[in-house]
N, C-alpha and C. Protein backbone atom coordinates (compact mmCIF):
# COMPACT_ATOMS: atom_id res chain seq x y z
N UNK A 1 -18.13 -25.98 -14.31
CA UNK A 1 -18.14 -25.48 -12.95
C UNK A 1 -16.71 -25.17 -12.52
N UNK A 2 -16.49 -24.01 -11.75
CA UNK A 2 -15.27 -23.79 -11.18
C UNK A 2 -15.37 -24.50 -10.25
N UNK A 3 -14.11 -24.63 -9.87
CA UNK A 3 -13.82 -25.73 -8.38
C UNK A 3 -12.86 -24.99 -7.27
N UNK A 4 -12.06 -23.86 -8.41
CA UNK A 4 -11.29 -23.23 -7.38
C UNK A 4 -10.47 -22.02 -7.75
N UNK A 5 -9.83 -21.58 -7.65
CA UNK A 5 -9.01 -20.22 -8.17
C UNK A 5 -7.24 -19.92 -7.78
N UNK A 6 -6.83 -20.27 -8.18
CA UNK A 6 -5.54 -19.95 -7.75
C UNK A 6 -4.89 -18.98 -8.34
N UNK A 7 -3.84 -17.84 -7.90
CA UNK A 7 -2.97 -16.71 -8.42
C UNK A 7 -1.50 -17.13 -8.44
N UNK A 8 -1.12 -16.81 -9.90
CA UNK A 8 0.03 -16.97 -10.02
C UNK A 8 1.19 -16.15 -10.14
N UNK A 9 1.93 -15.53 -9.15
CA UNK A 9 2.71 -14.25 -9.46
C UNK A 9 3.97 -14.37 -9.22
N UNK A 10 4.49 -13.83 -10.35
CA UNK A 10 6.20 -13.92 -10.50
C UNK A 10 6.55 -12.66 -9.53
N UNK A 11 7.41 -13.82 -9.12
CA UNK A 11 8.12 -12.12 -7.54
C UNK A 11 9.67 -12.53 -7.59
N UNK A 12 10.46 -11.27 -7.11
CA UNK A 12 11.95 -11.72 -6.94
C UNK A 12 12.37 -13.23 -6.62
N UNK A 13 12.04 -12.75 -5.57
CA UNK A 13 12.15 -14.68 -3.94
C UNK A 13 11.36 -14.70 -3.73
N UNK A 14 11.08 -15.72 -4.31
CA UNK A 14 10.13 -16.83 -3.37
C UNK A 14 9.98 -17.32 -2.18
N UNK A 15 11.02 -17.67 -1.87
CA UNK A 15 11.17 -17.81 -0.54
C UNK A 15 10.67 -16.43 0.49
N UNK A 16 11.14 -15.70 0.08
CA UNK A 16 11.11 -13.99 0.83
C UNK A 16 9.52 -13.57 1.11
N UNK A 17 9.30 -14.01 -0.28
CA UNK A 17 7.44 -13.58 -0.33
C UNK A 17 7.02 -14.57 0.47
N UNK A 18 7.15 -16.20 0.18
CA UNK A 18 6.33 -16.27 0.98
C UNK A 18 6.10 -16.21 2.00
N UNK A 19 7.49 -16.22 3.20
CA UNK A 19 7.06 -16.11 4.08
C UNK A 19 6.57 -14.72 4.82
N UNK A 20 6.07 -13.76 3.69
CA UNK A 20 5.52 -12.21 4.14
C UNK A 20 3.82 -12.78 4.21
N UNK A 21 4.03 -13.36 3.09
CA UNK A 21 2.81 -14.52 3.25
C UNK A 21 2.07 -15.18 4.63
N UNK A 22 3.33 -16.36 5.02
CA UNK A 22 2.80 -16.52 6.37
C UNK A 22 3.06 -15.68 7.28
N UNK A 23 4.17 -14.51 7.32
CA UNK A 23 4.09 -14.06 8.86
C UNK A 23 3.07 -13.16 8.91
N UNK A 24 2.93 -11.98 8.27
CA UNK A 24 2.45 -10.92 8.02
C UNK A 24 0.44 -11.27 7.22
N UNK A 25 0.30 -11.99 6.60
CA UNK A 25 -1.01 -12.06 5.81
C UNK A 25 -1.47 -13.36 6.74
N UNK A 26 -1.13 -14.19 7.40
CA UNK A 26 -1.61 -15.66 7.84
C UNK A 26 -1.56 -16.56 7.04
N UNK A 27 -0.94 -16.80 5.72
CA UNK A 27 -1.05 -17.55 4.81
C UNK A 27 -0.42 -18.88 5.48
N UNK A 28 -0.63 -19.97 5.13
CA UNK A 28 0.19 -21.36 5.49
C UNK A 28 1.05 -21.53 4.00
N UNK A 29 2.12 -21.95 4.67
CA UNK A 29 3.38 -22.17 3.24
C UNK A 29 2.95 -24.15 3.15
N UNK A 30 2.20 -24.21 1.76
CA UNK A 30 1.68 -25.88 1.40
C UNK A 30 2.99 -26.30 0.68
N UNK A 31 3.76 -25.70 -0.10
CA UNK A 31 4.73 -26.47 -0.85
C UNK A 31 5.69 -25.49 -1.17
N UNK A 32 6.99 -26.05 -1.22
CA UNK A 32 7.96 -25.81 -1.31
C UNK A 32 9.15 -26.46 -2.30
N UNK A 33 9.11 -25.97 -3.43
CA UNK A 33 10.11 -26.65 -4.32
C UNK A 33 11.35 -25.84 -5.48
N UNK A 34 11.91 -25.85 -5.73
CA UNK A 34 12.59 -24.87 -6.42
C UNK A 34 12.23 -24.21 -7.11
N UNK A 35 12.26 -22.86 -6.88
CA UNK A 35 11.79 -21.95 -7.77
C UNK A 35 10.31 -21.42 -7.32
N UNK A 36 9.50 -21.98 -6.66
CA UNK A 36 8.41 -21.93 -5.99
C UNK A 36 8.14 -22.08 -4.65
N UNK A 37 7.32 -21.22 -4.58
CA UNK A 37 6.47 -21.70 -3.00
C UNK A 37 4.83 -21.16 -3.28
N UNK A 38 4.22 -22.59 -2.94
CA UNK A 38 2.73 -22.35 -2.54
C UNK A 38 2.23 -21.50 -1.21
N UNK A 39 1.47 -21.38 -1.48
CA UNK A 39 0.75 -20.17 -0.07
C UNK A 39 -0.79 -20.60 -0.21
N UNK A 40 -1.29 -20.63 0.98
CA UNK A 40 -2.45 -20.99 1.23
C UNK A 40 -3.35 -20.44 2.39
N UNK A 41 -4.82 -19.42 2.60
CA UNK A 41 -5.42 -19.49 3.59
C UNK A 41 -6.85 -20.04 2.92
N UNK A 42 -7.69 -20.39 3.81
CA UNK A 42 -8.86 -21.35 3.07
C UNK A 42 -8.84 -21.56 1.95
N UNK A 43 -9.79 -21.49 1.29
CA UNK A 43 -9.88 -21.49 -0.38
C UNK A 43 -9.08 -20.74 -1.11
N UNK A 44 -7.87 -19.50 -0.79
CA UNK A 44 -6.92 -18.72 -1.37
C UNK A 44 -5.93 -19.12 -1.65
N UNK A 45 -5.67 -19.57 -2.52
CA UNK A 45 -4.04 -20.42 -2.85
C UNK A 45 -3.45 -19.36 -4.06
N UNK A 46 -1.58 -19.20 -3.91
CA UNK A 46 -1.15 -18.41 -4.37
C UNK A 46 0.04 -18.84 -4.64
N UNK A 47 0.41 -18.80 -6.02
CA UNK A 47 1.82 -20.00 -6.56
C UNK A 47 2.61 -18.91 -6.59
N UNK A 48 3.62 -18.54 -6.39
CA UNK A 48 4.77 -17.42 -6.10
C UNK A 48 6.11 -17.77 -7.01
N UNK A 49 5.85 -17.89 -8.15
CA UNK A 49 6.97 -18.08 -8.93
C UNK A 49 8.40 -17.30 -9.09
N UNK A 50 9.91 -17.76 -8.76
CA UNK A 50 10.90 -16.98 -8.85
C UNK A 50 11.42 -16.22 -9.93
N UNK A 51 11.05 -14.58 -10.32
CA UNK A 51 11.72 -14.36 -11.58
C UNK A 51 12.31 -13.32 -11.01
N UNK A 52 13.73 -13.17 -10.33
CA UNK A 52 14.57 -12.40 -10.16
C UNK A 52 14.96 -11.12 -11.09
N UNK A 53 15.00 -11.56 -12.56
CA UNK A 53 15.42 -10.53 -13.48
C UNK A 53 14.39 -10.11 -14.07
N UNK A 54 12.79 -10.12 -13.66
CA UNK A 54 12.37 -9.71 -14.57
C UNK A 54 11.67 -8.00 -13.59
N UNK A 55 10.41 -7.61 -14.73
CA UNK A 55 10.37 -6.45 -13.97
C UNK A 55 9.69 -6.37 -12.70
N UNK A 56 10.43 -5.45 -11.05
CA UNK A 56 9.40 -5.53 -10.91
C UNK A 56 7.62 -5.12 -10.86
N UNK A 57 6.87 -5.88 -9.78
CA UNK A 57 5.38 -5.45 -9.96
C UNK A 57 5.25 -4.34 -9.39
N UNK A 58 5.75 -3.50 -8.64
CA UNK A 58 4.99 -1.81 -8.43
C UNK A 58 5.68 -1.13 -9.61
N UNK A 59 6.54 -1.51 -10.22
CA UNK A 59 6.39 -0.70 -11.75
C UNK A 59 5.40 -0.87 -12.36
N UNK A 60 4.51 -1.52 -12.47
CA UNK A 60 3.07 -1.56 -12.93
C UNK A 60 1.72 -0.76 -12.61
N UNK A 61 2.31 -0.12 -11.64
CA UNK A 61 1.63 0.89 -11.55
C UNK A 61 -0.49 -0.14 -11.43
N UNK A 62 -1.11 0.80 -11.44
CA UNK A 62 -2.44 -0.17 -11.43
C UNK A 62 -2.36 -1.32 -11.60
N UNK A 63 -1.59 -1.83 -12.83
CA UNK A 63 -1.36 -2.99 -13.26
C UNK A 63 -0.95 -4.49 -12.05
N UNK A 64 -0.46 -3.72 -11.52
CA UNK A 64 -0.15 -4.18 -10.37
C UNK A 64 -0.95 -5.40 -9.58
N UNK A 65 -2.63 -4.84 -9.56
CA UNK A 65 -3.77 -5.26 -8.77
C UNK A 65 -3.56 -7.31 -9.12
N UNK A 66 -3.91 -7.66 -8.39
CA UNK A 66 -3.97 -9.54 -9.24
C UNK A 66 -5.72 -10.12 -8.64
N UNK A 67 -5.80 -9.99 -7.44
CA UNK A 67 -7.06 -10.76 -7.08
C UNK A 67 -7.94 -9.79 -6.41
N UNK A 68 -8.86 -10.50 -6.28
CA UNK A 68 -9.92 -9.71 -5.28
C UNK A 68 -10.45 -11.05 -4.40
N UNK A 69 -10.05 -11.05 -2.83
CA UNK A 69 -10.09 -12.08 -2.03
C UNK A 69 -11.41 -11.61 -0.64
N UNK A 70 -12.54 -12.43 -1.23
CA UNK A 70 -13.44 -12.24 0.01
C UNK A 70 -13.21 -12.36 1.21
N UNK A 71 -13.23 -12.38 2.51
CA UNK A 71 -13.17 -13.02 3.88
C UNK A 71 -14.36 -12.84 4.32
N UNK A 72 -14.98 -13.86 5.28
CA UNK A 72 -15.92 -13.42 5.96
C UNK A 72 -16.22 -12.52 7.23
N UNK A 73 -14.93 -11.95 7.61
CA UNK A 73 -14.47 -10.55 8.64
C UNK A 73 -13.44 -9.45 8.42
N UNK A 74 -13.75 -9.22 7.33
CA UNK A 74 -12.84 -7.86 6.94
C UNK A 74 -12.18 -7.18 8.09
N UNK A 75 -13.13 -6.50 9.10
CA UNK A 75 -12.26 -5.88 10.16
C UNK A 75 -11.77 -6.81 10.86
N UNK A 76 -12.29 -7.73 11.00
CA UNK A 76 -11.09 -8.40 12.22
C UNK A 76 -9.54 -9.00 11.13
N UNK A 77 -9.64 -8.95 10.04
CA UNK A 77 -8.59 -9.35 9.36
C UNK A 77 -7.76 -8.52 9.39
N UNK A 78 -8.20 -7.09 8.78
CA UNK A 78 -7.05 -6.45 9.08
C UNK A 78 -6.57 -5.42 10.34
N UNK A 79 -7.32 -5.76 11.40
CA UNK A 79 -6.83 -5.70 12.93
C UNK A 79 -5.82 -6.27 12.71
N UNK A 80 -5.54 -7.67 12.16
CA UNK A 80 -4.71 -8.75 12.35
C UNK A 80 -3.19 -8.64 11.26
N UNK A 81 -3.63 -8.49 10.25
CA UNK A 81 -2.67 -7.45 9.43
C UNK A 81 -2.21 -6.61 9.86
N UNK A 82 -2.86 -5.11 9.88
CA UNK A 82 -1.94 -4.58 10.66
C UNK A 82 -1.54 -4.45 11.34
N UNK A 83 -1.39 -5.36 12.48
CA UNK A 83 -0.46 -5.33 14.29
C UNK A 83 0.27 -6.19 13.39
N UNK A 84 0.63 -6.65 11.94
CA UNK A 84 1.94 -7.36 11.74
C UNK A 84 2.69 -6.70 10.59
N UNK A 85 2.26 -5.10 10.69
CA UNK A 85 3.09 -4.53 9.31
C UNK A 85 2.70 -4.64 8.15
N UNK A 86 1.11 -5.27 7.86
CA UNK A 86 0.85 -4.81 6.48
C UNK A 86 0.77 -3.73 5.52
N UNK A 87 1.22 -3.37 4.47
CA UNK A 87 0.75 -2.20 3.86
C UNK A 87 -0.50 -2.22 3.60
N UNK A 88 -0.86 -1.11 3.77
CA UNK A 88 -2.57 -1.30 3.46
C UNK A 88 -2.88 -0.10 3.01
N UNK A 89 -2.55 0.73 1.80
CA UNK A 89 -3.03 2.06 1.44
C UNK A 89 -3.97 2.37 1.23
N UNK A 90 -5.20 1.22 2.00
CA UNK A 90 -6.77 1.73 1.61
C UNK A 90 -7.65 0.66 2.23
N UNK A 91 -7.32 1.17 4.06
CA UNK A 91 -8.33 0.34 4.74
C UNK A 91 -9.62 0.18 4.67
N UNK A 92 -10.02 -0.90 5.49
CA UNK A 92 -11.51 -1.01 5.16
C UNK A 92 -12.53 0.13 4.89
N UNK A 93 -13.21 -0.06 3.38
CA UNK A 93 -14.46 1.26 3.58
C UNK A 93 -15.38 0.28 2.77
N UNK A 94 -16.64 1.00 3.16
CA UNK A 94 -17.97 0.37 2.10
C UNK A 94 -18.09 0.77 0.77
N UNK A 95 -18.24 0.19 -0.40
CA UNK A 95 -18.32 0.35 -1.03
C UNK A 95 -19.88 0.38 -2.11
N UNK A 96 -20.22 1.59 -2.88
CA UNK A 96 -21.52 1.68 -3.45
C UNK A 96 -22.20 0.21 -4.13
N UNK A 97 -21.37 -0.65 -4.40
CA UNK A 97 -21.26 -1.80 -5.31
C UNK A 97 -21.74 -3.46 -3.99
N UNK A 98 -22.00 -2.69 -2.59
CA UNK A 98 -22.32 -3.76 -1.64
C UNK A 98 -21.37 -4.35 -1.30
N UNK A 99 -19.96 -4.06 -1.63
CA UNK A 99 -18.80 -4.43 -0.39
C UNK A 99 -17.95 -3.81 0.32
N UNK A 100 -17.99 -4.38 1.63
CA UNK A 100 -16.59 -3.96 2.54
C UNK A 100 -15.33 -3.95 1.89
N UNK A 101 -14.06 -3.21 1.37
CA UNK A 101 -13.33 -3.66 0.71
C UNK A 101 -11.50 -2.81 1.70
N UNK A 102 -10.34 -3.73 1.15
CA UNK A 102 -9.31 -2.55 1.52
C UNK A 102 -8.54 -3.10 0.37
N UNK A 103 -7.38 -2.68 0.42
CA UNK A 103 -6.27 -2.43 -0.68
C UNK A 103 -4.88 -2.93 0.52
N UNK A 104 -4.15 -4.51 -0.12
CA UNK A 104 -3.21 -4.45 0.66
C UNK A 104 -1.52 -4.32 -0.47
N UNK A 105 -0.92 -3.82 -0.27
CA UNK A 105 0.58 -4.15 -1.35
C UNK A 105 1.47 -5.03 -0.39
N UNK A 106 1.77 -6.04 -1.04
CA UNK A 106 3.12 -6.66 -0.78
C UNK A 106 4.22 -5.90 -1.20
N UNK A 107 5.19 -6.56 -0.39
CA UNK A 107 6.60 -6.15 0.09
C UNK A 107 7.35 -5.80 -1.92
N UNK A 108 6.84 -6.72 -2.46
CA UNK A 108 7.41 -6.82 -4.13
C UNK A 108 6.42 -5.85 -4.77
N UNK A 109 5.35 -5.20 -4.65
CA UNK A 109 4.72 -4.22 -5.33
C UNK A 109 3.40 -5.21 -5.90
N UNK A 110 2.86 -5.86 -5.71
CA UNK A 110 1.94 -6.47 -5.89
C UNK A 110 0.88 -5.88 -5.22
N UNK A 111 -0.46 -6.28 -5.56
CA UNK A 111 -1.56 -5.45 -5.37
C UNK A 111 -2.81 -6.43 -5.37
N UNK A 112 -3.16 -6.73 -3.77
CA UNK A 112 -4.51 -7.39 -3.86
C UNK A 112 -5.84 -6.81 -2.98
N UNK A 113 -6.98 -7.03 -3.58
CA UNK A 113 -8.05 -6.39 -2.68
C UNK A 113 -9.05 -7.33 -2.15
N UNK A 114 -9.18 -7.16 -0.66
CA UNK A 114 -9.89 -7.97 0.25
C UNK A 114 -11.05 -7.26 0.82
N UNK A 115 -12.03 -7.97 0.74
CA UNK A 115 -13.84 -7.37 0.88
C UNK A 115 -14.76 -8.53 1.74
N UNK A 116 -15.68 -8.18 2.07
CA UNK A 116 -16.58 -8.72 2.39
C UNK A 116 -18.30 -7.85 2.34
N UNK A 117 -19.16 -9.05 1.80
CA UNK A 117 -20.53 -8.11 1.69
C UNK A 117 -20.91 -7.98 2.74
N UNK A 118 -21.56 -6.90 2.34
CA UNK A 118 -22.50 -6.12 3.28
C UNK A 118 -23.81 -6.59 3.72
């Protein structure tokens, strides 16, 4: 049985991300230790590991994408996102597959998609 899911993504700063994390996405910052910062909204936890020199993630092009994060109010989420500057190159639409879905990028080129069923 799964119990839970966590994402692990190497970004410049850590520090930097996460708090794009809490200001901008609502995330709560759970831990804080060198080289890391945890991020947390309900069941979404997201380990933000520091790799300064390596490449970064919008050079990845698609590759980019990491999770696909349900909510149970898509539009009111990203009402809430965007009055705080999210990128969002692909607001909420329905999708043939039975979900609400959008497309948000972080500030480092990262790529996650947030849905809810229909």
């Amino acid at each position: 049985m799964v119990k839970g899911v966590r994402f692990v993504l190497a970004v410049p700063d850590a520090e930097a991300t996460a708090a794009w994390w809490r200001d901008v996405m609502g995330f709560a910052i759970e831990l804080e230790i060198e080289g890391w910062r945890f991020v947390r909204r309900g069941a979404c936890r997201i380990m933000l590991g520091a790799c300064p020199h390596d490449a970064s993630p919008a050079s990845l092009g698609s590759h980019s994408y990491f999770g696909y994060v349900e909510v149970d109010d898509l539009d009111g989420y990203f009402a809430q996102i965007a009055a705080r500057g999210a990128d969002v190159p692909a607001p909420p639409a329905d999708r043939p597959w039975g979900m609400r879905e959008m497309a948000v990028r972080t500030p480092d080129g990262h790529r996650v998609m947030f849905a809810q069923a229909l």
